[in-house]
C-alpha atoms as a PDB file:
ATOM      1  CA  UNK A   1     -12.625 -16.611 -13.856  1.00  0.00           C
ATOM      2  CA  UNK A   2     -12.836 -14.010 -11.023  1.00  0.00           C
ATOM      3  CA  UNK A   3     -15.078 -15.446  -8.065  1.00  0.00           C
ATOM      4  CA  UNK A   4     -16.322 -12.757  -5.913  1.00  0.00           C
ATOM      5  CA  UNK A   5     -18.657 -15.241  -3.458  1.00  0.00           C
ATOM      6  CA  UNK A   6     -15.227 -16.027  -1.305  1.00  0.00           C
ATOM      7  CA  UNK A   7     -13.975 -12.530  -1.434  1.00  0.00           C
ATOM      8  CA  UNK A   8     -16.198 -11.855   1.931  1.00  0.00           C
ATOM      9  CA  UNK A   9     -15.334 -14.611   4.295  1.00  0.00           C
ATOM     10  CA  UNK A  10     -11.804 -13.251   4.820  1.00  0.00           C
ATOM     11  CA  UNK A  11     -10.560  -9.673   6.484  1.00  0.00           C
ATOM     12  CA  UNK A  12      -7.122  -9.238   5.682  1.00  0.00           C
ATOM     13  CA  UNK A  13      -4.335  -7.487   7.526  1.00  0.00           C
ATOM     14  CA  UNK A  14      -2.795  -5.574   5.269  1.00  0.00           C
ATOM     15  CA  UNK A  15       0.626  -3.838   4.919  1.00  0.00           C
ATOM     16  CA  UNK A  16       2.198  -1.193   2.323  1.00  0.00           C
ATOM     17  CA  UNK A  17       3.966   2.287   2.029  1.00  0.00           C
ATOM     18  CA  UNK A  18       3.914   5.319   0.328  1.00  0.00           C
ATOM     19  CA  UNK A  19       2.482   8.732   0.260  1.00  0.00           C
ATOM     20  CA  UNK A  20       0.308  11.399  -0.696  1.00  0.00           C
ATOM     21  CA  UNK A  21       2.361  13.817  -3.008  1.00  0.00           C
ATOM     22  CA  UNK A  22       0.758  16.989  -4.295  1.00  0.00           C
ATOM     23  CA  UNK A  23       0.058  16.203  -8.032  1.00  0.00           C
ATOM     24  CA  UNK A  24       0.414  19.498 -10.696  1.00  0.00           C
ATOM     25  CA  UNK A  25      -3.324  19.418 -11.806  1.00  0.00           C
ATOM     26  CA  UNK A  26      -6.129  18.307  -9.508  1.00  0.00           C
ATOM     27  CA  UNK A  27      -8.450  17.411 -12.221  1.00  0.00           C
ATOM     28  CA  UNK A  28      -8.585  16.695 -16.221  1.00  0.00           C
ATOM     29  CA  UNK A  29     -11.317  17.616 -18.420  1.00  0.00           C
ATOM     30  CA  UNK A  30     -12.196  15.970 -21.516  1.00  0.00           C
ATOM     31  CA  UNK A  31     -15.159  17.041 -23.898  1.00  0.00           C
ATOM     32  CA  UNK A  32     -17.347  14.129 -24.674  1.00  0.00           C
ATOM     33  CA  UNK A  33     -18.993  13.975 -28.402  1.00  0.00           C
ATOM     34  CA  UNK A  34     -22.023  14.594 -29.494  1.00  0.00           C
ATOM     35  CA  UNK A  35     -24.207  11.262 -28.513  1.00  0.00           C
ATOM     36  CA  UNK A  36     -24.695   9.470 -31.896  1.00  0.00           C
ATOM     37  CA  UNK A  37     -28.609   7.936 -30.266  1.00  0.00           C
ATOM     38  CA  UNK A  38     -29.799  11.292 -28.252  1.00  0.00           C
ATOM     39  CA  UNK A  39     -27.925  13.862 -30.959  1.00  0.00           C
ATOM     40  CA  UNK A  40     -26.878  15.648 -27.466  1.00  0.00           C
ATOM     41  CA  UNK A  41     -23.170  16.925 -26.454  1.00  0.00           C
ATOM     42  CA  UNK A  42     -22.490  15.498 -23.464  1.00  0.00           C
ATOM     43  CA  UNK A  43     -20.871  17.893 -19.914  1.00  0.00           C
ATOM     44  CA  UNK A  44     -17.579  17.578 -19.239  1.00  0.00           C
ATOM     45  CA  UNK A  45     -15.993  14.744 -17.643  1.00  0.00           C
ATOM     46  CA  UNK A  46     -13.200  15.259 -15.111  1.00  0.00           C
ATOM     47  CA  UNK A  47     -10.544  12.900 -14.082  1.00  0.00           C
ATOM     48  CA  UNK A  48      -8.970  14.066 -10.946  1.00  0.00           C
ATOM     49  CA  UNK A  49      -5.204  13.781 -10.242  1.00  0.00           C
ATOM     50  CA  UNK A  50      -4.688  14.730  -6.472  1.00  0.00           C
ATOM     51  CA  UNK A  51      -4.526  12.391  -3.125  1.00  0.00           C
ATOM     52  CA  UNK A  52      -7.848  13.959  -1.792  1.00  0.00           C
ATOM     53  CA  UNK A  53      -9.727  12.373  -4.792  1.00  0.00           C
ATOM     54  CA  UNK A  54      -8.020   8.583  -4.010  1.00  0.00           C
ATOM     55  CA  UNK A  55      -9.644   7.945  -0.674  1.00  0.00           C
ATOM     56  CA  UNK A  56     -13.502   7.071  -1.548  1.00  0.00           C
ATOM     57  CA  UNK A  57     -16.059   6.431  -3.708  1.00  0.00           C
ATOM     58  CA  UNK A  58     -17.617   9.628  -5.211  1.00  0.00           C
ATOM     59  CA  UNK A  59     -21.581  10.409  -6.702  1.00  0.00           C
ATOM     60  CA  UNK A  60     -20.207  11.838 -10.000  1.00  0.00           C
ATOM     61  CA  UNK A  61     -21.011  11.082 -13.229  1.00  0.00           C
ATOM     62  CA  UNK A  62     -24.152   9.619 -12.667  1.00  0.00           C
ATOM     63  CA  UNK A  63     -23.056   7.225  -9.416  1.00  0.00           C
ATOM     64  CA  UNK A  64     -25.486   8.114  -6.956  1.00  0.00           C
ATOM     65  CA  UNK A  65     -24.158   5.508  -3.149  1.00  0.00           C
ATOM     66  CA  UNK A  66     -26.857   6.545  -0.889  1.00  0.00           C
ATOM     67  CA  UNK A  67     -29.834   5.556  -3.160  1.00  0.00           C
ATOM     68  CA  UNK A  68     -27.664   2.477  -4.359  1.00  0.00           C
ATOM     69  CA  UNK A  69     -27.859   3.578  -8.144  1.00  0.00           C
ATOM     70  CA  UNK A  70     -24.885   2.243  -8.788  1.00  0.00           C
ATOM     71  CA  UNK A  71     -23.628  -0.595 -10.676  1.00  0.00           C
ATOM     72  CA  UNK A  72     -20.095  -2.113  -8.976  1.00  0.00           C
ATOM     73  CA  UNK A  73     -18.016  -5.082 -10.697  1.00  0.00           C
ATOM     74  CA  UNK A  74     -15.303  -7.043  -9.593  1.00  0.00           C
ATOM     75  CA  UNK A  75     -12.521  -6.837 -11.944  1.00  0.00           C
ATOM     76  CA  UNK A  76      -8.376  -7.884 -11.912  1.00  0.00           C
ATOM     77  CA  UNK A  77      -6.500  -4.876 -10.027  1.00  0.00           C
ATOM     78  CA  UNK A  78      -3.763  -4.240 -12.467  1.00  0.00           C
ATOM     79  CA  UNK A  79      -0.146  -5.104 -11.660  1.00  0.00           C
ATOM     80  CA  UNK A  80       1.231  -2.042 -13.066  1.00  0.00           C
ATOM     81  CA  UNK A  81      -0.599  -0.194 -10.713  1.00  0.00           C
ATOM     82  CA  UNK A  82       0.942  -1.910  -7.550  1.00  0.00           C
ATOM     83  CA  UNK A  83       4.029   0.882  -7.702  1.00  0.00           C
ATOM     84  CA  UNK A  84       0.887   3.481  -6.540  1.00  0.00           C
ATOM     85  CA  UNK A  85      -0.049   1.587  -3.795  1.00  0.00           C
ATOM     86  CA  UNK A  86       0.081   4.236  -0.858  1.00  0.00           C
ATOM     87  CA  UNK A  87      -1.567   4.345   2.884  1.00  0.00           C
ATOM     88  CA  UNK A  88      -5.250   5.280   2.558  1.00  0.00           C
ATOM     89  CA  UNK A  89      -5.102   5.434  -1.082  1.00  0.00           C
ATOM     90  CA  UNK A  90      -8.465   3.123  -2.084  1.00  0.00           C
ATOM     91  CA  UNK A  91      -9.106   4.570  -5.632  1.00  0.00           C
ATOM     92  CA  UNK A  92      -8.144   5.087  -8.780  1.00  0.00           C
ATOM     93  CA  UNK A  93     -10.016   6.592 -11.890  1.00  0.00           C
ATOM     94  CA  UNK A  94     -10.719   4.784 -15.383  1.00  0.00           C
ATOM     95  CA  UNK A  95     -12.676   5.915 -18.785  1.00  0.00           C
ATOM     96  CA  UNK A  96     -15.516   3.867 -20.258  1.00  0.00           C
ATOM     97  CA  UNK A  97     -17.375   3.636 -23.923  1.00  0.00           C
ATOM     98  CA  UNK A  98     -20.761   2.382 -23.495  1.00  0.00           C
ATOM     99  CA  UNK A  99     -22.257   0.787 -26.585  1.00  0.00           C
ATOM    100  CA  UNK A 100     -24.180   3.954 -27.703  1.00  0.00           C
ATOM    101  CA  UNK A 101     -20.887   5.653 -27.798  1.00  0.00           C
ATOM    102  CA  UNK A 102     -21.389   7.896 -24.459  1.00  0.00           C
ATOM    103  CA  UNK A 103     -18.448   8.334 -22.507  1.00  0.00           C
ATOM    104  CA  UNK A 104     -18.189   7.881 -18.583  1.00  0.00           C
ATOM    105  CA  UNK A 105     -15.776   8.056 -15.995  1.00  0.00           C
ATOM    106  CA  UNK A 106     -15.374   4.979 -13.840  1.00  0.00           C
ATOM    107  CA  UNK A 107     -13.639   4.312 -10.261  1.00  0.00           C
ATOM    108  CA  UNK A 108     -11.384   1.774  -9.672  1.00  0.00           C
ATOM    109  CA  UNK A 109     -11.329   0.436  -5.627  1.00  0.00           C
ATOM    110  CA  UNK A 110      -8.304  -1.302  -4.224  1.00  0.00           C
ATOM    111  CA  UNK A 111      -9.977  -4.575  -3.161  1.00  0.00           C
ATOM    112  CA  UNK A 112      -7.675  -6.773  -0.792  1.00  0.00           C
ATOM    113  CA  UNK A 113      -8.668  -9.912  -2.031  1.00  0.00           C
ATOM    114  CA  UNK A 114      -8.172 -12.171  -5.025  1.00  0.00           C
ATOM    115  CA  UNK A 115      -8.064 -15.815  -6.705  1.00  0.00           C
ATOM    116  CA  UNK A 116      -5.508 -17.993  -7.746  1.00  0.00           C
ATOM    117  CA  UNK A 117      -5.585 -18.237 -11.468  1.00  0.00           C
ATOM    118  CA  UNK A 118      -3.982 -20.234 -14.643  1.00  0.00           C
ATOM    119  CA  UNK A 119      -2.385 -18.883 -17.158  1.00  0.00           C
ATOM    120  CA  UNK A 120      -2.380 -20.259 -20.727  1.00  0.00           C
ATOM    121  CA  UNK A 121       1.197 -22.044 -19.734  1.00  0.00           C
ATOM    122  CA  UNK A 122      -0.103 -23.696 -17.208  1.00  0.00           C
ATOM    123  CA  UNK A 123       1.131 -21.933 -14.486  1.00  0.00           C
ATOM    124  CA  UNK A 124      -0.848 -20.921 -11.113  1.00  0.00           C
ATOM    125  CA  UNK A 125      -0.490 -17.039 -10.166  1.00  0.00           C
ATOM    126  CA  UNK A 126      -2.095 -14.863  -7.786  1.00  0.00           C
ATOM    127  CA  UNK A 127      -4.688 -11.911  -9.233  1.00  0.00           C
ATOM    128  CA  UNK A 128      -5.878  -9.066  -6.838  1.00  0.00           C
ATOM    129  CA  UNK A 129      -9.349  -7.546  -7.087  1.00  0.00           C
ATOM    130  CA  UNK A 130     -10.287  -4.725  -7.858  1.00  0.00           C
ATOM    131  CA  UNK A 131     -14.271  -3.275  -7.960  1.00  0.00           C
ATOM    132  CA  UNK A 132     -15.068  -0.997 -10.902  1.00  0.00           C
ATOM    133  CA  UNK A 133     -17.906   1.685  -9.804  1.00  0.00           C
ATOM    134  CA  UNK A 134     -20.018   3.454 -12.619  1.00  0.00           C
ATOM    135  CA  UNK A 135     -23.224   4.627 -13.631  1.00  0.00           C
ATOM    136  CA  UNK A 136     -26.049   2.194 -13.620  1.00  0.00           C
ATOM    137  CA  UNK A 137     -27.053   3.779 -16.722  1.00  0.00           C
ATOM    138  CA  UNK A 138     -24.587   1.893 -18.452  1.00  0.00           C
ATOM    139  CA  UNK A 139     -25.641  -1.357 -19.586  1.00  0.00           C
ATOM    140  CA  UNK A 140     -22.621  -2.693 -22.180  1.00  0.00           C
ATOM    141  CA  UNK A 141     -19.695  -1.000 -22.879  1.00  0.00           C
ATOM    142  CA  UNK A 142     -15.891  -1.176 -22.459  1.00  0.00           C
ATOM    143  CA  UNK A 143     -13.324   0.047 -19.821  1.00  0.00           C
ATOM    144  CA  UNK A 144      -9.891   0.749 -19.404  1.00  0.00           C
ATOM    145  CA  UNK A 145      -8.125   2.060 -16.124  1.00  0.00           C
ATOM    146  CA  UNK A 146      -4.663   4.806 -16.097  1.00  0.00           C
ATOM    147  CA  UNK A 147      -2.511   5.307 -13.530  1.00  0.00           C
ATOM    148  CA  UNK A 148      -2.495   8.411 -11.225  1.00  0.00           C
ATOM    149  CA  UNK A 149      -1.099  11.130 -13.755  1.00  0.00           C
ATOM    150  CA  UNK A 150      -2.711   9.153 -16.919  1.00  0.00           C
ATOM    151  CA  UNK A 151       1.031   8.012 -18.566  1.00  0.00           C
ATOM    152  CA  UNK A 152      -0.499   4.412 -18.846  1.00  0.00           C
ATOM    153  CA  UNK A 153      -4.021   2.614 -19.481  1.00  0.00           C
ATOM    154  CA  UNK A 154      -4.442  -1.101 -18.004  1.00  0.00           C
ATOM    155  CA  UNK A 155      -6.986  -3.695 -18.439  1.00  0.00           C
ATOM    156  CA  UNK A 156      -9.168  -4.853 -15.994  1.00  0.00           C
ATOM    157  CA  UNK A 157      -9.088  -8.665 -16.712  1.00  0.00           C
ATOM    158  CA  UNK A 158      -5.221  -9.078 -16.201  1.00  0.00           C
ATOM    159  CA  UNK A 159      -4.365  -8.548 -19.515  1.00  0.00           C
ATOM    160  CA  UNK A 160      -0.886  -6.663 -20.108  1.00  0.00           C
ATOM    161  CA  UNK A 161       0.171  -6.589 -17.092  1.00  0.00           C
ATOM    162  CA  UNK A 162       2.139  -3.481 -16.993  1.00  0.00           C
ATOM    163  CA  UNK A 163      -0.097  -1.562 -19.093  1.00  0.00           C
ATOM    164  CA  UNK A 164       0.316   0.529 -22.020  1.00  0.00           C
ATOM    165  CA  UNK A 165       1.955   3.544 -22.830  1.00  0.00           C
ATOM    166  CA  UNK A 166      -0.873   6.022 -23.315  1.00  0.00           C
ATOM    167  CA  UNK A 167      -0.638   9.497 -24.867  1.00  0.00           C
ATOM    168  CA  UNK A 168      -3.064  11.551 -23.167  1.00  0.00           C
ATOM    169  CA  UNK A 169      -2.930  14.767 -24.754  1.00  0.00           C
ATOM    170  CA  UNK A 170      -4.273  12.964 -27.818  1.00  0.00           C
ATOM    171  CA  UNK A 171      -6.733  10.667 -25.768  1.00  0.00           C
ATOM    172  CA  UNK A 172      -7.920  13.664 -24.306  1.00  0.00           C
ATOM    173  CA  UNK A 173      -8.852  15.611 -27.260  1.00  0.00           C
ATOM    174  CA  UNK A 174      -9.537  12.554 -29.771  1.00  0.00           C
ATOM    175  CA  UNK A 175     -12.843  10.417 -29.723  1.00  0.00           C
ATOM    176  CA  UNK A 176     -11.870   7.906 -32.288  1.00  0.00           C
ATOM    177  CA  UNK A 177      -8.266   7.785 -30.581  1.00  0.00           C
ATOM    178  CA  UNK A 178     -10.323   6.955 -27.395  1.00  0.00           C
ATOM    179  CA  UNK A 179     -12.773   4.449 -29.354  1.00  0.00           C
ATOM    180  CA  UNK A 180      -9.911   2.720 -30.717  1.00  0.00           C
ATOM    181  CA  UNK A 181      -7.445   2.188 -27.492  1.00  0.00           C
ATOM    182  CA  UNK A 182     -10.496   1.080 -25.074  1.00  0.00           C
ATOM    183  CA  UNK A 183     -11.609  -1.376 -28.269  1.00  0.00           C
ATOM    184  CA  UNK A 184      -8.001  -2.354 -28.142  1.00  0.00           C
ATOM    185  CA  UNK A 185      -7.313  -2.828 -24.531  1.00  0.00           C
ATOM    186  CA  UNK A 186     -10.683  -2.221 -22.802  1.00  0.00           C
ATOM    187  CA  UNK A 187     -12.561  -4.836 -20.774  1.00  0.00           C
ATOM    188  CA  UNK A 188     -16.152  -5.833 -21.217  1.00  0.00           C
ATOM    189  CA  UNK A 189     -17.940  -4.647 -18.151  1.00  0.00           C
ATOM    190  CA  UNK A 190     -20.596  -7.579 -19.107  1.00  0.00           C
ATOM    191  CA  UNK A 191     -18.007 -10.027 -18.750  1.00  0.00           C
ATOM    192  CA  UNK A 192     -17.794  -8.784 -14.861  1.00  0.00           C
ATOM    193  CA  UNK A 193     -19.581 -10.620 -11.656  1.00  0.00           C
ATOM    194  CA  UNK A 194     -21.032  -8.018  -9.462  1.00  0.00           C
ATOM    195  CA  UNK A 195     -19.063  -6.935  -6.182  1.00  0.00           C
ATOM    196  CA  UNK A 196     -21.788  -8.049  -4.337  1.00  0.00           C
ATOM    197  CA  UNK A 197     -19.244  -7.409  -0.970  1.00  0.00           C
ATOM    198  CA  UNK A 198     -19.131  -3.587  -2.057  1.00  0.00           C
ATOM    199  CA  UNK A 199     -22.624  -2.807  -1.802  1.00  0.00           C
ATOM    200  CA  UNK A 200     -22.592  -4.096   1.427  1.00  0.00           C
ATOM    201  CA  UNK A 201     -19.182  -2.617   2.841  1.00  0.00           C
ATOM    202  CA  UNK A 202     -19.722   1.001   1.147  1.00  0.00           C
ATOM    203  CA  UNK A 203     -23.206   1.582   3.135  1.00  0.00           C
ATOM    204  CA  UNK A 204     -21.144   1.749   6.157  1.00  0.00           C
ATOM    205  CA  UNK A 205     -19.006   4.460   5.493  1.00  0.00           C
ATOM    206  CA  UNK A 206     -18.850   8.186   6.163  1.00  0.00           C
ATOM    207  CA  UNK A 207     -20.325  10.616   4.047  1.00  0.00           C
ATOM    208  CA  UNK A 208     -18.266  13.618   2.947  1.00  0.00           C
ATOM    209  CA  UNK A 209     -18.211  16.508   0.568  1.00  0.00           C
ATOM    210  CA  UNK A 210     -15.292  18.406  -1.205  1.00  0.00           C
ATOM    211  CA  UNK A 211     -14.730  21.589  -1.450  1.00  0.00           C
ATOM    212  CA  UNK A 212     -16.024  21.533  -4.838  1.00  0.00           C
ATOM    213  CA  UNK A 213     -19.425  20.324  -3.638  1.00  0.00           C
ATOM    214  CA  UNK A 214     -18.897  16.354  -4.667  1.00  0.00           C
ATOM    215  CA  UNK A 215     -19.944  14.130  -2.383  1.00  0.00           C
ATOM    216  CA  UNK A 216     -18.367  10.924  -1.362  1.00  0.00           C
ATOM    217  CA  UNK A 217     -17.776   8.065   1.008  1.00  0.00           C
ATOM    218  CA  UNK A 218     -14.287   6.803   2.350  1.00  0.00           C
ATOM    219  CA  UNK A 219     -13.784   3.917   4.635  1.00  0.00           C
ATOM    220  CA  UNK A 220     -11.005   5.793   6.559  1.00  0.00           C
ATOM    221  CA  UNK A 221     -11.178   6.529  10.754  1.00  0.00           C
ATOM    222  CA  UNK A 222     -10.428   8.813  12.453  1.00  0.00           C
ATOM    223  CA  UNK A 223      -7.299   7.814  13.157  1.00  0.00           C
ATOM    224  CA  UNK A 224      -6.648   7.314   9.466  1.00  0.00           C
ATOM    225  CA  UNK A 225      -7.371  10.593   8.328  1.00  0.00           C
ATOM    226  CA  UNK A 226      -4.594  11.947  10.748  1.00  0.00           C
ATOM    227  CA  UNK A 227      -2.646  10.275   9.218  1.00  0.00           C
ATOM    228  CA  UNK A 228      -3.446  10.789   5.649  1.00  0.00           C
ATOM    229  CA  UNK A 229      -3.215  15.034   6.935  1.00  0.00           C
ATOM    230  CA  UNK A 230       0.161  14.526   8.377  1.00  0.00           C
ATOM    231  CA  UNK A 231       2.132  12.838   5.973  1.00  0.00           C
ATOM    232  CA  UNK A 232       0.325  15.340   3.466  1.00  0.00           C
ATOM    233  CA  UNK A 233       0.123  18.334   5.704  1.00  0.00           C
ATOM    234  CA  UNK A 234      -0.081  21.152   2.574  1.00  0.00           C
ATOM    235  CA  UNK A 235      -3.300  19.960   1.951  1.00  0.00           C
ATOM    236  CA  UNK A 236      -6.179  22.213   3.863  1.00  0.00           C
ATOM    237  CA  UNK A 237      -8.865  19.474   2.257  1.00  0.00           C
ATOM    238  CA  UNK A 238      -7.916  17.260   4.866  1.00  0.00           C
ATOM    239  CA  UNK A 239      -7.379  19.728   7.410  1.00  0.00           C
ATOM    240  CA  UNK A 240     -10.563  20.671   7.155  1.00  0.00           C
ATOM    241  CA  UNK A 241     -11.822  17.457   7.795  1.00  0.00           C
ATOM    242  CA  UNK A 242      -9.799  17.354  10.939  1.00  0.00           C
ATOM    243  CA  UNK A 243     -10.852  20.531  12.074  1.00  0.00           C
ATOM    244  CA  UNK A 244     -14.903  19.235  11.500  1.00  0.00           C
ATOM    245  CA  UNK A 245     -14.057  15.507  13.290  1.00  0.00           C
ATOM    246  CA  UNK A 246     -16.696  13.044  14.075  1.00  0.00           C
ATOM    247  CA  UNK A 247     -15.309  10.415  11.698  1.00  0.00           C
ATOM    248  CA  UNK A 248     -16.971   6.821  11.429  1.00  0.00           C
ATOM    249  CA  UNK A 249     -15.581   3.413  11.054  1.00  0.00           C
ATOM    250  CA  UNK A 250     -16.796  -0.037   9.847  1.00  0.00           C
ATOM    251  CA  UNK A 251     -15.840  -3.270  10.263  1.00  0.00           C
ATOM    252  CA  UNK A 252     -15.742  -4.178   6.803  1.00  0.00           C
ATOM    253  CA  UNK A 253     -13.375  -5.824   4.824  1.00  0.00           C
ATOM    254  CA  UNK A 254     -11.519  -2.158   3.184  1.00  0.00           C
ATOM    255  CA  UNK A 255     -11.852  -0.287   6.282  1.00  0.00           C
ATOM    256  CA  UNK A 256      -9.912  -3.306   8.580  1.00  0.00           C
ATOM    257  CA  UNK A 257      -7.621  -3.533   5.946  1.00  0.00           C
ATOM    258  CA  UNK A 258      -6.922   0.570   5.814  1.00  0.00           C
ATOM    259  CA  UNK A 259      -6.450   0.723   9.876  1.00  0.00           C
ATOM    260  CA  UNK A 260      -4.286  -2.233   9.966  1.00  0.00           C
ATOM    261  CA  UNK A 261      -2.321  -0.885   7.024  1.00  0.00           C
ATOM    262  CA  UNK A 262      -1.812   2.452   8.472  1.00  0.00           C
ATOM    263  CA  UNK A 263      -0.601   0.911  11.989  1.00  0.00           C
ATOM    264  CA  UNK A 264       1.935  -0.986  10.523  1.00  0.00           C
ATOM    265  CA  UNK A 265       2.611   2.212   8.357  1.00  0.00           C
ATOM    266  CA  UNK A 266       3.659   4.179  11.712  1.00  0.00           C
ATOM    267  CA  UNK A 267       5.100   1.368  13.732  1.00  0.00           C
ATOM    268  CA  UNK A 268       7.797   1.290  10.159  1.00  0.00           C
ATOM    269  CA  UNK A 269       8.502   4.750  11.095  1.00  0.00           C
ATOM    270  CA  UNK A 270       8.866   5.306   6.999  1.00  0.00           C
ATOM    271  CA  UNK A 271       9.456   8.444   5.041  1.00  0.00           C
ATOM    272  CA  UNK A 272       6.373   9.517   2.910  1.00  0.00           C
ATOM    273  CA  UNK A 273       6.937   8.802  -1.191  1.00  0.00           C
ATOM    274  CA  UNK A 274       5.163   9.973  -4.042  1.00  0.00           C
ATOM    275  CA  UNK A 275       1.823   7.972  -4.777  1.00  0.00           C
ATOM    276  CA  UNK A 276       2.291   8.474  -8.811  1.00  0.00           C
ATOM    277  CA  UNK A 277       4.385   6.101 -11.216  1.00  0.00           C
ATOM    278  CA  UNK A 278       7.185   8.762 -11.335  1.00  0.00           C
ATOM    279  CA  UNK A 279       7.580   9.655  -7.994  1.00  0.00           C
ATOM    280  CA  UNK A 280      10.637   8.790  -6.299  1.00  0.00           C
ATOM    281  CA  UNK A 281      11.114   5.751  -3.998  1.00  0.00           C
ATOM    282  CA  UNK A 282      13.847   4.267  -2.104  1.00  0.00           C
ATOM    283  CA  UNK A 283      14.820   0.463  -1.763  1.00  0.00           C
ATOM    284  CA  UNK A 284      13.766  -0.394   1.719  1.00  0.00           C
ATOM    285  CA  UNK A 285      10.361   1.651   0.733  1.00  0.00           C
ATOM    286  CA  UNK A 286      10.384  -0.901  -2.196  1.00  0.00           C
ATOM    287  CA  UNK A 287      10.434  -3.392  -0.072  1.00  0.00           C
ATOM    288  CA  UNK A 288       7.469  -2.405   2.319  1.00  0.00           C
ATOM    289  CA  UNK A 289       5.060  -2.316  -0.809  1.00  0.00           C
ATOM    290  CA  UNK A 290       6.326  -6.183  -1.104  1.00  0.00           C
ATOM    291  CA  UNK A 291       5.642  -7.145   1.944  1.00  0.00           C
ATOM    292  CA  UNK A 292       2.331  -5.921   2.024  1.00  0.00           C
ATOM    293  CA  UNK A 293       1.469  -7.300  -1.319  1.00  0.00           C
ATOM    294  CA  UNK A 294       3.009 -10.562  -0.277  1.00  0.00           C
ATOM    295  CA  UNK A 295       0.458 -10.877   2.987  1.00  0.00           C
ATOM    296  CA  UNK A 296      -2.443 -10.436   0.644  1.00  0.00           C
ATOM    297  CA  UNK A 297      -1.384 -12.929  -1.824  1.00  0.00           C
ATOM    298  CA  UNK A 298      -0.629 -15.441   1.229  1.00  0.00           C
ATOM    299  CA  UNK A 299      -3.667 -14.947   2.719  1.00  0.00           C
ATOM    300  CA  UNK A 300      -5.699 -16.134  -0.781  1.00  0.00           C
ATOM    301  CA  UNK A 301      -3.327 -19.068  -1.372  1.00  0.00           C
ATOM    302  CA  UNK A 302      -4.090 -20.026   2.009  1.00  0.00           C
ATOM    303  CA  UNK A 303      -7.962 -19.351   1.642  1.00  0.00           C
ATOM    304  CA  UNK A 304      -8.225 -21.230  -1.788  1.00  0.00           C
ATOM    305  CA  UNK A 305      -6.196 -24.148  -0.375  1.00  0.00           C
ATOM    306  CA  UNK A 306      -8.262 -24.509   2.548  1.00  0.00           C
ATOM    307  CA  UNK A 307     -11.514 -24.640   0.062  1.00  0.00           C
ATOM    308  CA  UNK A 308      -9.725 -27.466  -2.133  1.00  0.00           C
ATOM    309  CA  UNK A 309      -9.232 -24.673  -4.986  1.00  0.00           C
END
């Protein structure tokens, strides 16, 4: 069972590698049906595919973070999706079914924090959180994550761990292919506790806007965003933010955990790697990502065996 009450007593310092790597396509579009209640085609849902789009939370798809109409759950952060960690990455992106049969796009957050669970063997492992983000129109339906260039689909309750193979080109153009995989492999968003710690931690960060208009909030400083424009210096998104300045920082549990990630980050002097499962990456940079992942799981063995858990 995923407990979210202990998930804000503890700020973590975190530590991990990689990099922001231009991606071919910045976003993917998929046609939704026509809704079997309203009768009505649905717009166009786009899953975006480059680093500027894996730093925040965003008000798309009817997620609206400065009037709170929002609904965020805490969910298992897949393992598969541990080779895309990457500094001041926070988000991936995810496809949902609601009961009705409308289709939604959903965010996935990093969240540094976890349980200790047991399997059906008997055995005690570490899960990491994650905090799924969607529309608070959505009252049931069923949700799958993919990795960064959509080559695998996850669950969201720690169920095959590595994922699945997933062939987009179909999923993208196929409704009952995309009814069928989520029934498959999908998690029940009911089955979720709310992230109560999000709604709390996200009203603190900065507001921002993409060049497409989108608005969105990202727990990164100042600091951070130098970072994230040097190691990815191609990309005039975050030069422009740069350029603007007046950045904002929190002390809440994903912001601490971004600064202290990106200081270790520069003090390992490390060469940037690709943030997507086939981008290339060295041993030692291997390595790094361990470490990191290791001082998170640490830190909630600790926690839960402080609490008697």
């Amino acid at each position: 069972m995923i407990k979210s009450k202990s998930f804000i007593q503890v700020l973590l310092v975190m530590v991990a590698i990689a990099t922001l790597a231009s991606c071919s396509q910045n976003r993917i579009k998929i046609n939704s049906p026509i809704d079997e209640v309203t009768g009505q085609g649905q717009s166009e849902i786009e899953i975006k595919r480059s680093p500027p789009y894996f730093i925040g939370v965003y008000n798309v798809d009817g997620v609206d973070i400065e009037g709170e109409a929002f609904v965020a759950k805490t969910g298992i952060f897949p393992e598969g999706l541990k080779a895309e960690m990457s500094p001041g990455r926070t988000t991936w992106f995810g496809w949902i079914i609601d009961k009705k049969g409308g289709e939604h796009e959903l965010q996935i957050i990093f969240t540094p924090w976890g349980e200790l669970i047991r399997r059906s063997d008997g055995k005690t492992e570490v899960a990491m959180y994650s905090t799924l983000v969607y529309s608070k129109s959505i009252e049931e339906g069923m949700a799958i994550a993919f990795s960064t260039m959509q080559e695998f689909g996850f669950n969201l309750l720690g169920r095959e761990k590595n994922g699945f193979p997933l062939d987009w080109e179909r999923f993208k153009k196929d409704f009952q292919f995309r009814k069928e995989i989520i029934a498959k492999h999908g998690t029940e968003l009911s089955k979720l506790p709310v992230a109560e710690h999000f709604y709390a931690s996200v009203k603190k960060w900065r507001p921002y806007t993409t060049p497409e208009g989108w608005k969105f909030f990202s727990p990164l400083s100042t600091a951070d965003m130098k970072e994230v424009a040097r190691i990815n210096p191609g990309d005039t998104f975050f030069q422009r933010w740069i350029k603007e300045g007046e950045f904002y920082i929190s002390p809440d549990l994903y912001s601490m955990g971004i600064s202290a990630f990106f200081d270790l980050y520069r003090a390992s002097e490390k060469k940037p790697i690709a943030w997507s499962m086939g981008g290339s990456i060295n041993r030692q940079d291997m390595l790094f990502v361990n470490k990191y992942l290791s001082e998170i799981e640490r830190m909630i063995i600790i926690n839960q065996l402080q609490q008697g858990g």
